[in-house]
PDB file of N, CA and C in Angstrom:
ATOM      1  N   UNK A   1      49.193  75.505  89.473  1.00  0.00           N
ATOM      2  CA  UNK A   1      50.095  75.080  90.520  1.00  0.00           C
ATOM      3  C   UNK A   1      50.146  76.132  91.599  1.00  0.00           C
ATOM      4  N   UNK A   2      49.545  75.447  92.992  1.00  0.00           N
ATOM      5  CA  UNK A   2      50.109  76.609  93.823  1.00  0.00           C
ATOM      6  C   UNK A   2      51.144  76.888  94.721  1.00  0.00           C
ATOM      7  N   UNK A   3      51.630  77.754  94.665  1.00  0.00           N
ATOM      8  CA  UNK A   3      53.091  78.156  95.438  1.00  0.00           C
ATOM      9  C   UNK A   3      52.874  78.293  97.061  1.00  0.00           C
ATOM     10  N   UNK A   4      51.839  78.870  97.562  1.00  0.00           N
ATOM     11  CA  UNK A   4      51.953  79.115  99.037  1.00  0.00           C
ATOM     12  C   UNK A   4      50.615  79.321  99.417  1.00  0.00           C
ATOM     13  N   UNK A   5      49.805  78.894 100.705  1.00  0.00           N
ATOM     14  CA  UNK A   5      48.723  78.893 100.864  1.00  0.00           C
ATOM     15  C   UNK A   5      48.446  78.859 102.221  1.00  0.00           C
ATOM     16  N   UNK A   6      47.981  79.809 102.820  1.00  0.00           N
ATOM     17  CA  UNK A   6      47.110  80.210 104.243  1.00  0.00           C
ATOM     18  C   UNK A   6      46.171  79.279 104.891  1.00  0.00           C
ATOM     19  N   UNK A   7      46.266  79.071 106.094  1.00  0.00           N
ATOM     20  CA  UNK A   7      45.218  78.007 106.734  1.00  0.00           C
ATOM     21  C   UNK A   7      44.093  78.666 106.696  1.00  0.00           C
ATOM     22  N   UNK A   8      42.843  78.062 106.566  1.00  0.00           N
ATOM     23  CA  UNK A   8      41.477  78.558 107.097  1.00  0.00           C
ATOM     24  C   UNK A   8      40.955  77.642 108.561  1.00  0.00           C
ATOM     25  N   UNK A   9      40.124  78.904 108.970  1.00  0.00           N
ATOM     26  CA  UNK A   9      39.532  78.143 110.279  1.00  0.00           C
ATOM     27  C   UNK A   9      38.424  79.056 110.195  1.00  0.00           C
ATOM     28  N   UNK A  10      37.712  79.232 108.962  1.00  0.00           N
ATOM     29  CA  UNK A  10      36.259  79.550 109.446  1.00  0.00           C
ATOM     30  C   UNK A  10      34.898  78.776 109.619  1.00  0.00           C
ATOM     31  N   UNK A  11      33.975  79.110 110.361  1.00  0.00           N
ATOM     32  CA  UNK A  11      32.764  78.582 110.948  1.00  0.00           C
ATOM     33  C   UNK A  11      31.692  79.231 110.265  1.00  0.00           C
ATOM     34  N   UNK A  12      31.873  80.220 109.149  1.00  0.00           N
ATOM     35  CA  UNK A  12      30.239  80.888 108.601  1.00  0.00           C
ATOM     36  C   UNK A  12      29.838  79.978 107.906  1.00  0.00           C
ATOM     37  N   UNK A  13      28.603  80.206 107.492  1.00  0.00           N
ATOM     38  CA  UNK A  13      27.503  79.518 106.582  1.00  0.00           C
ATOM     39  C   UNK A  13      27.996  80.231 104.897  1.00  0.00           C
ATOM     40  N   UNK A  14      27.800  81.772 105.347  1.00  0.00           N
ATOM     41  CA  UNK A  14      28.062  81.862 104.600  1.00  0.00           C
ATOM     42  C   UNK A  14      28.968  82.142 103.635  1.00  0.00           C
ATOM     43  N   UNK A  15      28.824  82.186 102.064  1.00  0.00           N
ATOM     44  CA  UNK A  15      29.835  82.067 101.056  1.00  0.00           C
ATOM     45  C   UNK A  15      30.795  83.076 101.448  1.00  0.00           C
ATOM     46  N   UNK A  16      32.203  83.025 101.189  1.00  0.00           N
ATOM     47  CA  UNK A  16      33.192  83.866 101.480  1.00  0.00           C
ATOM     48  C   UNK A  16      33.885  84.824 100.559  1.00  0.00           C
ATOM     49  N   UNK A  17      33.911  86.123 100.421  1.00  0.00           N
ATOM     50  CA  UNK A  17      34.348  86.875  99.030  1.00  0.00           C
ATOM     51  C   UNK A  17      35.697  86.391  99.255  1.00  0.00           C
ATOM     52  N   UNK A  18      36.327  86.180  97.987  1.00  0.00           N
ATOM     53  CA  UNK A  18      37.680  85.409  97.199  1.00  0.00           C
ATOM     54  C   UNK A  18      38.081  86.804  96.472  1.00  0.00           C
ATOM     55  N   UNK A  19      38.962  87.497  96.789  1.00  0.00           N
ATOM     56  CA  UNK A  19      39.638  88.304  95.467  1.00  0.00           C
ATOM     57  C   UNK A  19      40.489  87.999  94.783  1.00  0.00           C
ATOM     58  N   UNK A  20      40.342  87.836  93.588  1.00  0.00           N
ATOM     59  CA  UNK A  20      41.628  87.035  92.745  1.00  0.00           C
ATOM     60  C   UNK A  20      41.813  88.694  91.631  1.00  0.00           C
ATOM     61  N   UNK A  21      43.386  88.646  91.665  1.00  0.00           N
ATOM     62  CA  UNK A  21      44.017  89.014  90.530  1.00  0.00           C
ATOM     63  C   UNK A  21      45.607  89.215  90.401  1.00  0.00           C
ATOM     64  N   UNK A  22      46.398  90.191  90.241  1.00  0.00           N
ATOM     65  CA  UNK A  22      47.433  90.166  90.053  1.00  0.00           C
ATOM     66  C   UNK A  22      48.495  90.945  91.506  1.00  0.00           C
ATOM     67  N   UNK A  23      49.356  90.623  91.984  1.00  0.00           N
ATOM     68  CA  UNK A  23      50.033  91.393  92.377  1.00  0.00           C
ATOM     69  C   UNK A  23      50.875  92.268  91.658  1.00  0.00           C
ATOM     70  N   UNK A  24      51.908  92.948  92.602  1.00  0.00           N
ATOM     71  CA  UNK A  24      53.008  93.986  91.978  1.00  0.00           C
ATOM     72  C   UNK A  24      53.815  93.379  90.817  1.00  0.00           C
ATOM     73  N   UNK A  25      53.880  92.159  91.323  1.00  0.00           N
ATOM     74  CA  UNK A  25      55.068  91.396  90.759  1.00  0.00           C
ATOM     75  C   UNK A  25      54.807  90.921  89.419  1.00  0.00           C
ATOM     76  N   UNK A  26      53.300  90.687  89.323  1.00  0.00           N
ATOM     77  CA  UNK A  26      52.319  89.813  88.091  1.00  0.00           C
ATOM     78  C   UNK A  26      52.264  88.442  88.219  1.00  0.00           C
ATOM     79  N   UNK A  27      52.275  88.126  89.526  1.00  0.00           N
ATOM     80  CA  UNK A  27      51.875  86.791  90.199  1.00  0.00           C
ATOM     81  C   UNK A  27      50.441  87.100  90.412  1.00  0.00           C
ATOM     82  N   UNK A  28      49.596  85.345  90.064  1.00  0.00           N
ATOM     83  CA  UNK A  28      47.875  85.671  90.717  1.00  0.00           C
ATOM     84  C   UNK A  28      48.031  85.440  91.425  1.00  0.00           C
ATOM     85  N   UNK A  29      47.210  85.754  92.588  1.00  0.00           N
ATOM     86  CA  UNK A  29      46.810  85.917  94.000  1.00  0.00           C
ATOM     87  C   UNK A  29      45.312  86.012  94.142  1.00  0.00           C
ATOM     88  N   UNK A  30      45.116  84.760  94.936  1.00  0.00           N
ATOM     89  CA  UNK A  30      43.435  84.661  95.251  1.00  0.00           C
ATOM     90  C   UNK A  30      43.786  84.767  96.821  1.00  0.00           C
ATOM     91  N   UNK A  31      42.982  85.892  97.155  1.00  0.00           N
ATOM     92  CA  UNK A  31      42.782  86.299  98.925  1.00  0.00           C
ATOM     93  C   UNK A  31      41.232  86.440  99.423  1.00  0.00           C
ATOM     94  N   UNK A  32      41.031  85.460 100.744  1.00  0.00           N
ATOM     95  CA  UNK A  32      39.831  86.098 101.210  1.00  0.00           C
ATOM     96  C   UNK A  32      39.955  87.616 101.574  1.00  0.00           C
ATOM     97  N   UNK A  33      38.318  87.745 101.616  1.00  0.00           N
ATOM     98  CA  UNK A  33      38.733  89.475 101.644  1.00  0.00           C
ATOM     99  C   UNK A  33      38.539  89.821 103.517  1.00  0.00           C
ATOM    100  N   UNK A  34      38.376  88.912 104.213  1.00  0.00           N
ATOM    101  CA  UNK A  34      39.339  89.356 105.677  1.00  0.00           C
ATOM    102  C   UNK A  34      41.098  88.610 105.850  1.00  0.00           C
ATOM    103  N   UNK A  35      41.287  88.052 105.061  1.00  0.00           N
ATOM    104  CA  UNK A  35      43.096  87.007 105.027  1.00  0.00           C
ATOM    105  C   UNK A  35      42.551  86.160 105.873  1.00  0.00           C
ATOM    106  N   UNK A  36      41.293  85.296 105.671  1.00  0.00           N
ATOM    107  CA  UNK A  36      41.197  84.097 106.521  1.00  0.00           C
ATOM    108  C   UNK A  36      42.147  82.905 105.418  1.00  0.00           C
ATOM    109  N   UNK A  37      42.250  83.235 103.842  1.00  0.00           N
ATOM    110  CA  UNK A  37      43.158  82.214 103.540  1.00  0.00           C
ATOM    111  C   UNK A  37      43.402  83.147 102.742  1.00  0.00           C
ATOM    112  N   UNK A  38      44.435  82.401 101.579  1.00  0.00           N
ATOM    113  CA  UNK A  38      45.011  83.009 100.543  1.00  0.00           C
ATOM    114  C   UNK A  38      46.226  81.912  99.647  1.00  0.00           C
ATOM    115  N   UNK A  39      46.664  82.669  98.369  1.00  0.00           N
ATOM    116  CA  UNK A  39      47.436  81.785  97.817  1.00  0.00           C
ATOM    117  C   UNK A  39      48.347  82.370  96.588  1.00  0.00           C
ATOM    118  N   UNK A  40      49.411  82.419  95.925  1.00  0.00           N
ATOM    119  CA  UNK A  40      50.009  82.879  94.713  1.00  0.00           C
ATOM    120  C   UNK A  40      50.068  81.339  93.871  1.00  0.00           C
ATOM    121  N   UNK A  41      49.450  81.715  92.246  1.00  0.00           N
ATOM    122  CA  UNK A  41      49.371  80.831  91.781  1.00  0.00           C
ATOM    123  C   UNK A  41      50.059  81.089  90.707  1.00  0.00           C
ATOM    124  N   UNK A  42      50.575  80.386  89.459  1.00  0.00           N
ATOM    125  CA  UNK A  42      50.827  80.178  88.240  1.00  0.00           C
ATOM    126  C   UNK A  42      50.165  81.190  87.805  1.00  0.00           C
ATOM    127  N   UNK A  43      48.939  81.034  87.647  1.00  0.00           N
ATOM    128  CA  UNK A  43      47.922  81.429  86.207  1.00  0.00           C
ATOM    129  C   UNK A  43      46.760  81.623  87.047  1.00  0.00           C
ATOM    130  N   UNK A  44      46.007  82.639  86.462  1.00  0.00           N
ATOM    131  CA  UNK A  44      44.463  83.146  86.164  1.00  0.00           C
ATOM    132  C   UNK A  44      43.288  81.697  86.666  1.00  0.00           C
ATOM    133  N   UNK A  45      43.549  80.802  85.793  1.00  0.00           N
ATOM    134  CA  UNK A  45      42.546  79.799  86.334  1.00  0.00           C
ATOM    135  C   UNK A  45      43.224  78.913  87.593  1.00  0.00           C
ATOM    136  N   UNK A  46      44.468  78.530  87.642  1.00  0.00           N
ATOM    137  CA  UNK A  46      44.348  78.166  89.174  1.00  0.00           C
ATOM    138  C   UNK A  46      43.855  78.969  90.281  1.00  0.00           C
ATOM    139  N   UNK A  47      44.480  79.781  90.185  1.00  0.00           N
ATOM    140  CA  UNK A  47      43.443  81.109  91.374  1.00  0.00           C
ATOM    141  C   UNK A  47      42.201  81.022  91.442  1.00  0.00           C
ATOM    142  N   UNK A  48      41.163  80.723  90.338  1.00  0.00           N
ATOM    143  CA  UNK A  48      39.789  80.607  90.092  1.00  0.00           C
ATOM    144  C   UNK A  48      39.549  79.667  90.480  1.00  0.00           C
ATOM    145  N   UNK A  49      40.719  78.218  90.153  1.00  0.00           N
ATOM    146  CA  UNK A  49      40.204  76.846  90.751  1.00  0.00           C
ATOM    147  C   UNK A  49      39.991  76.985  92.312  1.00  0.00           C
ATOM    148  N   UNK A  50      41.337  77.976  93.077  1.00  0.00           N
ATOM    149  CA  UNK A  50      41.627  77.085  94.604  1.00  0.00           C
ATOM    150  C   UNK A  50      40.082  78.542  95.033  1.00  0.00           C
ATOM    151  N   UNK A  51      40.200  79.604  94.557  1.00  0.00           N
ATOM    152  CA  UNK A  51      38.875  80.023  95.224  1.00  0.00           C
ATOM    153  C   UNK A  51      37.949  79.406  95.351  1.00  0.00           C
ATOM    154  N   UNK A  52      37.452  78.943  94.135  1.00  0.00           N
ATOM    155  CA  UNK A  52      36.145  78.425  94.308  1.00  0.00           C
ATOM    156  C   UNK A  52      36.192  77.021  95.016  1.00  0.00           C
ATOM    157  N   UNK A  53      36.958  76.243  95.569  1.00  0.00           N
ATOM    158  CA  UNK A  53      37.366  75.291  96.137  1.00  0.00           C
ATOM    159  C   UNK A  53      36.900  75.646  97.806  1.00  0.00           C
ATOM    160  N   UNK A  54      37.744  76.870  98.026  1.00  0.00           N
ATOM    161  CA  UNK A  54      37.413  77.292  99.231  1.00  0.00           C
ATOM    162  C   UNK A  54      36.613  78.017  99.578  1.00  0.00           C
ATOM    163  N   UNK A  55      35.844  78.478  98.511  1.00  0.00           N
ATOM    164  CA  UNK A  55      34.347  79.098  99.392  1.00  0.00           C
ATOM    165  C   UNK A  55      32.651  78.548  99.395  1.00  0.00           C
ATOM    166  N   UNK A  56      33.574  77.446  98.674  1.00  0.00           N
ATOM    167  CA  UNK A  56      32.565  76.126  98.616  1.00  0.00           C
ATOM    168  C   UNK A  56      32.026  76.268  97.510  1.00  0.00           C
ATOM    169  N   UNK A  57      32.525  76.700  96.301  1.00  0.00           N
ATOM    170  CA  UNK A  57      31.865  76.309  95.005  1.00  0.00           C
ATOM    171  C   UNK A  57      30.754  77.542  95.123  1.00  0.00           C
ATOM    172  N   UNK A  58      31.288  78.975  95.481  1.00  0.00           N
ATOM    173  CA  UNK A  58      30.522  79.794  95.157  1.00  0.00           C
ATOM    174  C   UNK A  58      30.553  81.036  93.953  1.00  0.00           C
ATOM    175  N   UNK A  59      30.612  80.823  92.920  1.00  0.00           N
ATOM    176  CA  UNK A  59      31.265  81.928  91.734  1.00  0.00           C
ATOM    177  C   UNK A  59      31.044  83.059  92.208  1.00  0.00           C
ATOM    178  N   UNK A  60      29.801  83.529  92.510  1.00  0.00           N
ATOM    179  CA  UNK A  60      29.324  84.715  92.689  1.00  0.00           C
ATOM    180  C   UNK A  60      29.709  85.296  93.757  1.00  0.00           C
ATOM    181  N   UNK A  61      30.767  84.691  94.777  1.00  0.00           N
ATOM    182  CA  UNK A  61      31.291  85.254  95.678  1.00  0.00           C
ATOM    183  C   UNK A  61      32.716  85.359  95.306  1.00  0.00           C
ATOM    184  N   UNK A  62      33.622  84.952  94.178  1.00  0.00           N
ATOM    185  CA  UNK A  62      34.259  85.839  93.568  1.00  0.00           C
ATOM    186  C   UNK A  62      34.734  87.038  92.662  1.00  0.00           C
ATOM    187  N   UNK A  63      35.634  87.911  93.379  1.00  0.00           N
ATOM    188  CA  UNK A  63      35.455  89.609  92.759  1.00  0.00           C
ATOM    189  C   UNK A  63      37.190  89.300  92.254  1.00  0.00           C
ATOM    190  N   UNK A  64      36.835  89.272  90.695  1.00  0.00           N
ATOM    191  CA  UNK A  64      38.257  89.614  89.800  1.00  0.00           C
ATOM    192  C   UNK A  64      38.797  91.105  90.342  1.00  0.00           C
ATOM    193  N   UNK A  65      39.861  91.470  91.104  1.00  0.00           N
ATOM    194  CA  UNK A  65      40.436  93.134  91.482  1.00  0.00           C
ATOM    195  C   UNK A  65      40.894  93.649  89.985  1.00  0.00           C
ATOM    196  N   UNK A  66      40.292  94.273  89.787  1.00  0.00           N
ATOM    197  CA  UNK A  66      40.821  95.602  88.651  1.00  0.00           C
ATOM    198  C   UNK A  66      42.238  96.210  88.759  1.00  0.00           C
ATOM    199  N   UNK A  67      42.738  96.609  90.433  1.00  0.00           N
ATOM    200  CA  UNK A  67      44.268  96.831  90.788  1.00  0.00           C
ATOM    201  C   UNK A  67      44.731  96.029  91.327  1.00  0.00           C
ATOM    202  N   UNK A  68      45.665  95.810  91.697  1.00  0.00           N
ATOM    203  CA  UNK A  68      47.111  95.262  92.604  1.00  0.00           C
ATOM    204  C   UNK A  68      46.363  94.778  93.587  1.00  0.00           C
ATOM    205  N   UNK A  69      46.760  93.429  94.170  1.00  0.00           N
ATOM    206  CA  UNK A  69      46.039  93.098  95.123  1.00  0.00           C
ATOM    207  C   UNK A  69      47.418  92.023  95.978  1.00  0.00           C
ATOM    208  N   UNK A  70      47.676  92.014  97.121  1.00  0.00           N
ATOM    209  CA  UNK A  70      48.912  91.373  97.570  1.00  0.00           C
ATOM    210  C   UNK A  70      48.494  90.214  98.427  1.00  0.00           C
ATOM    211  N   UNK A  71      48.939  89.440  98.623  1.00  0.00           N
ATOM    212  CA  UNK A  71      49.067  88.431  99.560  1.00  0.00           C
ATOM    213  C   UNK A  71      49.199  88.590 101.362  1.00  0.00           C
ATOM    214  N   UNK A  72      48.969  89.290 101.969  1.00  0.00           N
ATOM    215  CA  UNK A  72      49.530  89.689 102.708  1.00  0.00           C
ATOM    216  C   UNK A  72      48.967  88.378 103.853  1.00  0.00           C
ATOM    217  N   UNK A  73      50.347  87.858 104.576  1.00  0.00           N
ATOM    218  CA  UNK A  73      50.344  87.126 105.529  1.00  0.00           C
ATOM    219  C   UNK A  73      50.844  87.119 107.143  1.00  0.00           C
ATOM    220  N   UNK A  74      49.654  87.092 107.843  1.00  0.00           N
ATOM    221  CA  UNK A  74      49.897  87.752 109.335  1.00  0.00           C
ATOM    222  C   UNK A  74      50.912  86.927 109.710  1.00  0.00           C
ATOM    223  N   UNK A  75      51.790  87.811 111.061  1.00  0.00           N
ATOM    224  CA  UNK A  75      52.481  87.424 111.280  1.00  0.00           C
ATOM    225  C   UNK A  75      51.970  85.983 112.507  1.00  0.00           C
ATOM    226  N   UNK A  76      53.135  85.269 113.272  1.00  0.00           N
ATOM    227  CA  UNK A  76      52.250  84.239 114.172  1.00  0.00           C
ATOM    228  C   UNK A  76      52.303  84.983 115.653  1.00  0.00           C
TER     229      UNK A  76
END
């Protein structure tokens, strides 16, 4: 289930790195790695689902973070 989620508006070809893992809090968090989108999820595999959703079904362009990784959402 996801709680909150970032618009995308990109134009590359190519696949987009997805970082998924935990924040401070121990919420998952899957973030592109420029904040073109992002999301806090439930669990480990939704994060895995909405990445690979949005970088078009690319595994290998997701990197599990080893540390803390946050959501961070620009302002408008």
């Amino acid at each position: 289930m996801m709680i909150q989620v970032l618009a995308s508006h990109s134009s590359d070809c190519a696949p987009q790195i997805v970082f998924v893992g935990k924040n401070r809090a121990g919420n998952w968090v899957a973030r592109e790695q420029q904040g073109a989108f992002g999301g806090l999820f439930v669990n480990r595999a939704e994060a895995l689902k909405y990445a690979l959703f949005k970088n078009g079904h690319h595994p290998e362009s997701i990197i599990e973070a080893t540390r803390e990784i946050e959501l961070d959402i620009p302002s408008p």
